[in-house]
N, C-alpha and C. Protein backbone atom coordinates (compact mmCIF):
# COMPACT_ATOMS: atom_id res chain seq x y z
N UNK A 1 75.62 235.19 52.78
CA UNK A 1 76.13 236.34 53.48
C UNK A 1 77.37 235.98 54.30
N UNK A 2 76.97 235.06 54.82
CA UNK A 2 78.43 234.63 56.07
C UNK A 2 79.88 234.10 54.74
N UNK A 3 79.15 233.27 53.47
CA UNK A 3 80.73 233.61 52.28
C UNK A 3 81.36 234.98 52.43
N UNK A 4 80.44 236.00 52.57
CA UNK A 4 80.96 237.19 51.59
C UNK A 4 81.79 237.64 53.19
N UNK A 5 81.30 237.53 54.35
CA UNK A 5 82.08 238.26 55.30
C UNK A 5 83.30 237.33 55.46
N UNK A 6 83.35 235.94 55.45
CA UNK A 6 84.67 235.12 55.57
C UNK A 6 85.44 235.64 54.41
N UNK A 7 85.03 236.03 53.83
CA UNK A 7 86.05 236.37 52.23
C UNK A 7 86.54 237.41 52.68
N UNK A 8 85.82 238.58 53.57
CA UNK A 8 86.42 240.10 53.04
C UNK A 8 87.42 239.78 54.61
N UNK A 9 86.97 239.00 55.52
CA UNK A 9 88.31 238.53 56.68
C UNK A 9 88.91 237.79 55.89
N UNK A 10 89.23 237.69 54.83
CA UNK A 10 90.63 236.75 54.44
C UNK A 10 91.40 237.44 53.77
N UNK A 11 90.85 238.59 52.94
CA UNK A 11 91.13 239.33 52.04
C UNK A 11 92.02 240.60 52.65
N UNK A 12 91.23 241.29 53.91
CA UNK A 12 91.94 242.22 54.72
C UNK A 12 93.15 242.23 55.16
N UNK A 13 93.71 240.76 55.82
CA UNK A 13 95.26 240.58 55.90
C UNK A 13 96.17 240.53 54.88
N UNK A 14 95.87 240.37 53.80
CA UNK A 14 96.69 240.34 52.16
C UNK A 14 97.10 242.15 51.52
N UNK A 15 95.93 242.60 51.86
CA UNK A 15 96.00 243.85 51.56
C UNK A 15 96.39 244.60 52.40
N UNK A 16 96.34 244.25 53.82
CA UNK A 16 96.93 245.00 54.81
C UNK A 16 98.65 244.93 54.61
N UNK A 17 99.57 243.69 54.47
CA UNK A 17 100.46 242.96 54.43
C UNK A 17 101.33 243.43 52.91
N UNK A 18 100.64 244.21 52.07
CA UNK A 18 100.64 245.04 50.67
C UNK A 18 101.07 246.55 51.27
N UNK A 19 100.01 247.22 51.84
CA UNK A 19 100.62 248.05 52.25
C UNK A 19 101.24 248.70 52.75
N UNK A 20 102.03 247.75 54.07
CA UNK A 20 102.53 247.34 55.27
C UNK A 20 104.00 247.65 54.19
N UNK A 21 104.34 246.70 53.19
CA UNK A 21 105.44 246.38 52.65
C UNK A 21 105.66 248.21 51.82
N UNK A 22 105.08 248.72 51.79
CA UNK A 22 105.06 250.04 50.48
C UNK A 22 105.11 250.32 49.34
N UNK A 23 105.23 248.87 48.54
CA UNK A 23 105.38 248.16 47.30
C UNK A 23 104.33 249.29 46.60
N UNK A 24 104.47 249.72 45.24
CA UNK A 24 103.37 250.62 44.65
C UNK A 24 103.64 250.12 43.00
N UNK A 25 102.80 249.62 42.58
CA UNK A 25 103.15 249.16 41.01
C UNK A 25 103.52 250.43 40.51
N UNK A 26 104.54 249.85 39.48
CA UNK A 26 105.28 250.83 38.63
C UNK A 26 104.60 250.91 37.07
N UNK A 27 104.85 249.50 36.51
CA UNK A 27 104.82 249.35 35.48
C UNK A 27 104.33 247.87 35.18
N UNK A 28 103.53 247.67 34.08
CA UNK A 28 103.58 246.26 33.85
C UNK A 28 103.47 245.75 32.08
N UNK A 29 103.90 244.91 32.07
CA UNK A 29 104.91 245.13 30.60
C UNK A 29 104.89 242.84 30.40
N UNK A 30 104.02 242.58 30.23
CA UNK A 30 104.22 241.13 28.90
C UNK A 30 103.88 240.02 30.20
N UNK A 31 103.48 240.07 31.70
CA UNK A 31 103.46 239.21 32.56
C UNK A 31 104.17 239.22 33.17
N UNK A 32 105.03 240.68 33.22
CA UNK A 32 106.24 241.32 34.48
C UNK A 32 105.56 242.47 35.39
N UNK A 33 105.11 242.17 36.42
CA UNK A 33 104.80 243.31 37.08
C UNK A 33 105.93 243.80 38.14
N UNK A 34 106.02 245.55 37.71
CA UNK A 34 107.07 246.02 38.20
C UNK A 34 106.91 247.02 39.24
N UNK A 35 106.83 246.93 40.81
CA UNK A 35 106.70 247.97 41.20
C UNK A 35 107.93 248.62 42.41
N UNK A 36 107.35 249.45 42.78
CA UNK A 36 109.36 250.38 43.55
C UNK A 36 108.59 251.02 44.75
N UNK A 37 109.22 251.23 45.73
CA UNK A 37 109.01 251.85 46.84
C UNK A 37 110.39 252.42 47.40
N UNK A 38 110.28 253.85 48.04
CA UNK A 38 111.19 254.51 48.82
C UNK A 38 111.49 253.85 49.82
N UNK A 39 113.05 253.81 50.42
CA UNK A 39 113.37 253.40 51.29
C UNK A 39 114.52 253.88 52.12
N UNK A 40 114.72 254.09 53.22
CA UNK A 40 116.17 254.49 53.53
C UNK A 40 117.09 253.75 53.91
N UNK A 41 118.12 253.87 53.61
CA UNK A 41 119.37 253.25 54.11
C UNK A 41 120.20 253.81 55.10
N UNK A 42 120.47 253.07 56.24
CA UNK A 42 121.23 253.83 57.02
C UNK A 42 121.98 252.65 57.66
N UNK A 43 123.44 253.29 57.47
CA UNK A 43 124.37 251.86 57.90
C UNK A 43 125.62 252.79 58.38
N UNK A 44 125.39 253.54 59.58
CA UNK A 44 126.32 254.40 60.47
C UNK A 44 127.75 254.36 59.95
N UNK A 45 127.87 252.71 60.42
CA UNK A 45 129.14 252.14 60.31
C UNK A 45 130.59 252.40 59.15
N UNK A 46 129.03 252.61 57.85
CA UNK A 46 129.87 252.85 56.65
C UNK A 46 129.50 254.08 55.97
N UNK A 47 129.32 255.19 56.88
CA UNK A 47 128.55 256.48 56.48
C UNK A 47 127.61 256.38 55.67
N UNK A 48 126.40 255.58 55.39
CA UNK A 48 125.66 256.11 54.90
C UNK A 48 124.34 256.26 55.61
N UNK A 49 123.33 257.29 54.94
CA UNK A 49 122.55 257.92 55.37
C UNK A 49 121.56 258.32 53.82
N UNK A 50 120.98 257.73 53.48
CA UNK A 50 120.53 257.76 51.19
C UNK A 50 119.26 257.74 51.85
N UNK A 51 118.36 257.95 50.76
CA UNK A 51 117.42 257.24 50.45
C UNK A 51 117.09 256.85 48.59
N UNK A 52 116.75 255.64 48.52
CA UNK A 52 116.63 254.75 47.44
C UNK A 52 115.45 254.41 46.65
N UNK A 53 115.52 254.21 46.08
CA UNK A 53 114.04 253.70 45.16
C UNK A 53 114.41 252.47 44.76
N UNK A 54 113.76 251.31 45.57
CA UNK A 54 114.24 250.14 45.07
C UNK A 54 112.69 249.57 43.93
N UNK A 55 113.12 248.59 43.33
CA UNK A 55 112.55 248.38 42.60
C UNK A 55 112.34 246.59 42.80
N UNK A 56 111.27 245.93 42.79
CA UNK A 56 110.53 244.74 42.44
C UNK A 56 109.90 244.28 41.35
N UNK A 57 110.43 243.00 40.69
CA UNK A 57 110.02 242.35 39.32
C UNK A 57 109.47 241.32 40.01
N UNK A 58 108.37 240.68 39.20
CA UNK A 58 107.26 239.58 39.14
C UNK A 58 107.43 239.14 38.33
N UNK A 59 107.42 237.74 38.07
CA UNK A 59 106.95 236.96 36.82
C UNK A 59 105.46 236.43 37.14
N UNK A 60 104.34 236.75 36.62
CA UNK A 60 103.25 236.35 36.67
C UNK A 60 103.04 235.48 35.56
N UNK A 61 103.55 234.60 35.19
CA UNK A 61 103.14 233.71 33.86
C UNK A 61 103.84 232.68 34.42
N UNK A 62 103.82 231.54 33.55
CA UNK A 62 104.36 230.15 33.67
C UNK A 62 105.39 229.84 32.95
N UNK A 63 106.10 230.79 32.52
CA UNK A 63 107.11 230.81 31.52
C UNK A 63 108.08 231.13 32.05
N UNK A 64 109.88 230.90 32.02
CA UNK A 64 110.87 231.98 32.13
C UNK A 64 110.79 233.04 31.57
N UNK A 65 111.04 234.22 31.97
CA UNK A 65 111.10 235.66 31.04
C UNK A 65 112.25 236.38 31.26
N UNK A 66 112.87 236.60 30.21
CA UNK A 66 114.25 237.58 30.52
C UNK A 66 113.80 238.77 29.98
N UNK A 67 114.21 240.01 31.27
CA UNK A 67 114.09 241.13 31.27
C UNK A 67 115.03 242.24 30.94
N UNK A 68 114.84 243.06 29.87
CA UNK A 68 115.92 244.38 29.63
C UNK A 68 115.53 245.92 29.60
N UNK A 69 116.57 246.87 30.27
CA UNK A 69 115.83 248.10 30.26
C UNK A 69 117.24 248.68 30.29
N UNK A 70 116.61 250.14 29.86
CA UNK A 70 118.36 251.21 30.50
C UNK A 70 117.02 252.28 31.47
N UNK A 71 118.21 252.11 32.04
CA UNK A 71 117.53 253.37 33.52
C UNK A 71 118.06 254.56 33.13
N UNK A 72 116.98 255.60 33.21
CA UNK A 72 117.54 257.41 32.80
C UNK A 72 116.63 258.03 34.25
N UNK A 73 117.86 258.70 34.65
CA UNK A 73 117.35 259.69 35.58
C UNK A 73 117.24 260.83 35.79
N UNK A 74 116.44 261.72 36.18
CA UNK A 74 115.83 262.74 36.34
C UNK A 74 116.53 263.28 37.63
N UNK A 75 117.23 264.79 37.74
CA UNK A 75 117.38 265.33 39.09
C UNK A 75 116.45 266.73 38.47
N UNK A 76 115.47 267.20 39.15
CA UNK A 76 114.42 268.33 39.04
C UNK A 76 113.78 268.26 37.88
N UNK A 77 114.26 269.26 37.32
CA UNK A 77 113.98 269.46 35.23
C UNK A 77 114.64 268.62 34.46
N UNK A 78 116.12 268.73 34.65
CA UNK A 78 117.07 268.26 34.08
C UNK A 78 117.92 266.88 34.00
N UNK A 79 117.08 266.07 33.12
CA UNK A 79 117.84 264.56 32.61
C UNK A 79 118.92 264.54 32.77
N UNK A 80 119.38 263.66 33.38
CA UNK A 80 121.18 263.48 33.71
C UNK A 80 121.50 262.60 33.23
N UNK A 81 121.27 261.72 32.09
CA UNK A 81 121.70 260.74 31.01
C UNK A 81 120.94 259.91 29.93
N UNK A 82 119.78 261.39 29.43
CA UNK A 82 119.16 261.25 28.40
C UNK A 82 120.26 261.27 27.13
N UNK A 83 121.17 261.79 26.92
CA UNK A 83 121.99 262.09 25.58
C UNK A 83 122.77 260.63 25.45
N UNK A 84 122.80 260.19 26.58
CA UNK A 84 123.83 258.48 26.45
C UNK A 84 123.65 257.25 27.22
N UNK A 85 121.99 257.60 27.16
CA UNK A 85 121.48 256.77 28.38
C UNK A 85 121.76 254.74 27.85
N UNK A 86 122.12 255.14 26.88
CA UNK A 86 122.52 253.71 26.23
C UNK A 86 123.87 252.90 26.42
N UNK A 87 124.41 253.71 27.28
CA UNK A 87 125.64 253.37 27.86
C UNK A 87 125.53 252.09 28.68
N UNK A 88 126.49 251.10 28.26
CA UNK A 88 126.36 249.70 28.92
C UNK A 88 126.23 250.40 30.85
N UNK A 89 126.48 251.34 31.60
CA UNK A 89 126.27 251.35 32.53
C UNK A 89 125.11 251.87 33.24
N UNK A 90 124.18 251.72 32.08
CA UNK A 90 122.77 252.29 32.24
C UNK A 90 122.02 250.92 32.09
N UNK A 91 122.39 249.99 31.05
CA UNK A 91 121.54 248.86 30.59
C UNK A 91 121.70 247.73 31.86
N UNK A 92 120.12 247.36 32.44
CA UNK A 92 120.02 246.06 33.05
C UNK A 92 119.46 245.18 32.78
N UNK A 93 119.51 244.02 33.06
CA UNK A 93 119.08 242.70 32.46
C UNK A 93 118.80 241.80 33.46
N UNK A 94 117.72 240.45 33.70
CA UNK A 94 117.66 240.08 34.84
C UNK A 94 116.79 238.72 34.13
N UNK A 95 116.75 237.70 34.29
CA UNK A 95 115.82 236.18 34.10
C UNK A 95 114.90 235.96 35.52
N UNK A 96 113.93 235.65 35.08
CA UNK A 96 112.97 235.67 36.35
C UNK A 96 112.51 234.09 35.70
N UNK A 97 112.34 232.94 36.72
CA UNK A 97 111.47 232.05 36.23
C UNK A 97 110.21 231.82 36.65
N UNK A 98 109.32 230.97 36.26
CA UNK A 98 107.41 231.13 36.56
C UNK A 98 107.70 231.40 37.66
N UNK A 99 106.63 232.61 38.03
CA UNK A 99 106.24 233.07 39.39
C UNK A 99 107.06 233.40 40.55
N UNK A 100 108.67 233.67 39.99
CA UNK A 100 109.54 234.70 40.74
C UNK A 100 109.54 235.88 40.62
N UNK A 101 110.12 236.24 42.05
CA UNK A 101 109.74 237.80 42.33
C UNK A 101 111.84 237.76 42.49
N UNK A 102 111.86 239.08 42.05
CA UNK A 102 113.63 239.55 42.71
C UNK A 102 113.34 240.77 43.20
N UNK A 103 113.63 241.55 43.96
CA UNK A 103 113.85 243.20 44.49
C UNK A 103 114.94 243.56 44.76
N UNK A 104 115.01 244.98 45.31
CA UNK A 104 116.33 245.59 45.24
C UNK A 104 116.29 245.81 46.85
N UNK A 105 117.57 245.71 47.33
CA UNK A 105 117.27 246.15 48.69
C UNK A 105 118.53 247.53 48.93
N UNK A 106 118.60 248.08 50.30
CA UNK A 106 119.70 249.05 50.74
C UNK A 106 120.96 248.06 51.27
N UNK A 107 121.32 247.71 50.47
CA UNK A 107 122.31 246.92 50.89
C UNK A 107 123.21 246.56 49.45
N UNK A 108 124.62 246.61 50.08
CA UNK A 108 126.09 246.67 48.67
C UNK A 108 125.63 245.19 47.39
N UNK A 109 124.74 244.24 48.39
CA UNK A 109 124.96 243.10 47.17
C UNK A 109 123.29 242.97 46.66
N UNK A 110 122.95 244.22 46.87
CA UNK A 110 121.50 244.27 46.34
C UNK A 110 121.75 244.10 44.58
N UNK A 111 121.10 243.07 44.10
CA UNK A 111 120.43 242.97 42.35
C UNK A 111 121.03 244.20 41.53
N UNK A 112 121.57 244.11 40.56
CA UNK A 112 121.75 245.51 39.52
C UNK A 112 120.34 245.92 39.29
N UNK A 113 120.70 247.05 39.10
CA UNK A 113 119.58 247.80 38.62
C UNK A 113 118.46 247.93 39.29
N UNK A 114 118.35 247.73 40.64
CA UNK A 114 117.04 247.55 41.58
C UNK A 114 117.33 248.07 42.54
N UNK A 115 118.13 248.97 42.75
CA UNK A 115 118.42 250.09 43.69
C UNK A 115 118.47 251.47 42.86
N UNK A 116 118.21 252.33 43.63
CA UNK A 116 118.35 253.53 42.33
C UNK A 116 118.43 254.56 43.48
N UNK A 117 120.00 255.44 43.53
CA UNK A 117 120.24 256.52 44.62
C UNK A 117 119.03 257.58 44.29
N UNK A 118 118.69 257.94 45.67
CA UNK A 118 117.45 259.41 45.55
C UNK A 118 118.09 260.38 46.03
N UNK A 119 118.39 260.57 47.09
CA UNK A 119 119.12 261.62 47.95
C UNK A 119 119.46 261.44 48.97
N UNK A 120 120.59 261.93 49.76
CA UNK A 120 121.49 262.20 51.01
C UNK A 120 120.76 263.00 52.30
N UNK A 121 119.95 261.84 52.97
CA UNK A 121 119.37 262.49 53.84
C UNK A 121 119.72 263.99 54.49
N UNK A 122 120.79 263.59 54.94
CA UNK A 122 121.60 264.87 55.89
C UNK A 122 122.40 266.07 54.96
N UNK A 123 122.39 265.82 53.52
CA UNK A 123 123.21 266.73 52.65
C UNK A 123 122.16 267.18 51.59
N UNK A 124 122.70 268.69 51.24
CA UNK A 124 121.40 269.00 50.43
C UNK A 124 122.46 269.18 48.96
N UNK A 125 124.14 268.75 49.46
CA UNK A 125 124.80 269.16 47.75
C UNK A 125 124.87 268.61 46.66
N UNK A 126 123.81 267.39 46.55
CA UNK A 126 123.09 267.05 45.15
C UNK A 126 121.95 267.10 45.24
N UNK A 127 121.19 267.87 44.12
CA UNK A 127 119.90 267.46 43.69
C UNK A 127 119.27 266.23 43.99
N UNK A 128 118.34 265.64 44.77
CA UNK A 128 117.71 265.03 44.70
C UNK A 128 116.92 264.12 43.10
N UNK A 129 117.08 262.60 43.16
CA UNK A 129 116.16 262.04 42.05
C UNK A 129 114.96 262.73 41.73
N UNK A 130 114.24 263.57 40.90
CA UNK A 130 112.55 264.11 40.80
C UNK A 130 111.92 262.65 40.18
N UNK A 131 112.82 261.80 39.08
CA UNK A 131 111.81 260.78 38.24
C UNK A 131 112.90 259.86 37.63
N UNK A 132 112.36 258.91 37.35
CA UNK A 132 113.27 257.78 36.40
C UNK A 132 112.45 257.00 35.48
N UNK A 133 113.37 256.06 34.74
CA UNK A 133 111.96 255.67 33.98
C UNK A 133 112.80 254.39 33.65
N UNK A 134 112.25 253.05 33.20
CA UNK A 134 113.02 252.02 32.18
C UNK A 134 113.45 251.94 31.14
N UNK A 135 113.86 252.73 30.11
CA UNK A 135 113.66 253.16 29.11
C UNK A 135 113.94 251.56 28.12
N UNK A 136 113.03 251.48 27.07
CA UNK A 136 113.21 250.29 26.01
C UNK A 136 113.09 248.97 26.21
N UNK A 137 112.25 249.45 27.49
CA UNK A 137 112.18 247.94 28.75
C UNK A 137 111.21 246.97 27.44
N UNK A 138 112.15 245.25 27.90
CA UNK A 138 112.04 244.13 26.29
C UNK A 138 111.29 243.01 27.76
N UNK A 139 110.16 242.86 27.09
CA UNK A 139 110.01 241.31 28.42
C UNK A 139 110.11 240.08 27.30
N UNK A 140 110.98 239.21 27.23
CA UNK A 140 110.49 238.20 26.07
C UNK A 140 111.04 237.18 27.31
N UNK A 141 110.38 235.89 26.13
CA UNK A 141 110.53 234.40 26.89
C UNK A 141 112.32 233.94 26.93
N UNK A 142 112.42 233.23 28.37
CA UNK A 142 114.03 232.95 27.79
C UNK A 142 114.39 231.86 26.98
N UNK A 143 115.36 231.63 26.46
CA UNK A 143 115.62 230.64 25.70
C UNK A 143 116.37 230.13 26.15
C-alpha cells in the first residue's frame, strides 16, 4: 500500500507540470509524437498582439527521424490553401534525433512550421484559424 501511495506522489507532479505547460497531443505518426497548444504573443514594442498555435515534435525512439508535412489552413468553412497546398511555402521539414523534442514558440526565430498565425487579438478584419492539419505528414529514419 505505502508503493502505491509513493507512486501516485511521484506521479502527480509530472502530470501536474503537463498541464501547467498546455501541451495537448495532436497527432502521432511512426515514434513522433506531435502535440500544439494556443498561445499569445504580445510584444508591444513591435505591434504585435496574435494568438498562435504552436506546435511540439518528439522523437520517442532511438533512432534519428526526419520529419515532412505541408500545413493547410482552415479560416471558418473555407480552406485557404487546399487547391495549392503543395506549394514549397506550405511544405516543412525538420530531423529530430533519439529522444528530441523541438517546439514552436511566439517569437521571429521560432522553428518553421511550428508557429501557425490564429488571430489578432484586438482586430476582428481576418477570420480567425477554425482548423489545420499536416497534410502527407512522412516520419522515416534519417540517413
Amino acid at each position: 500500500m505505502k508503493k502505491v501511495i509513493l507512486l501516485i506522489i511521484m506521479i502527480i507532479p509530472v502530470i501536474t507540470i503537463g498541464q501547467e505547460e498546455g501541451w495537448k497531443l495532436f497527432k502521432e505518426s511512426n515514434g513522433v509524437m506531435i502535440y500544439q497548444m494556443d498561445k499569445i504573443w504580445e510584444d508591444p514594442s513591435e505591434g504585435i498582439n496574435q494568438e498562435m498555435v504552436l506546435l511540439k515534435f518528439v522523437n520517442t525512439t532511438d533512432q534519428k527521424l526526419h520529419v515532412e508535412w505541408y500545413e493547410v489552413r482552415w479560416q471558418g468553412d473555407n480552406c485557404r490553401n487546399c487547391d495549392f497546398y503543395k506549394d514549397a511555402e506550405y511544405k516543412y521539414e525538420l530531423t529530430l534525433d533519439p529522444g528530441e523534442s523541438i517546439e514552436g514558440k511566439c517569437s521571429f526565430d521560432s522553428p518553421d512550421g511550428l508557429s501557425i498565425f490564429k488571430r489578432f487579438i484586438e482586430r476582428d478584419s481576418v477570420e480567425p484559424l477554425s482548423k489545420f492539419e499536416l497534410r502527407e505528414l512522412s516520419v522515416n529514419p534519417a540517413g
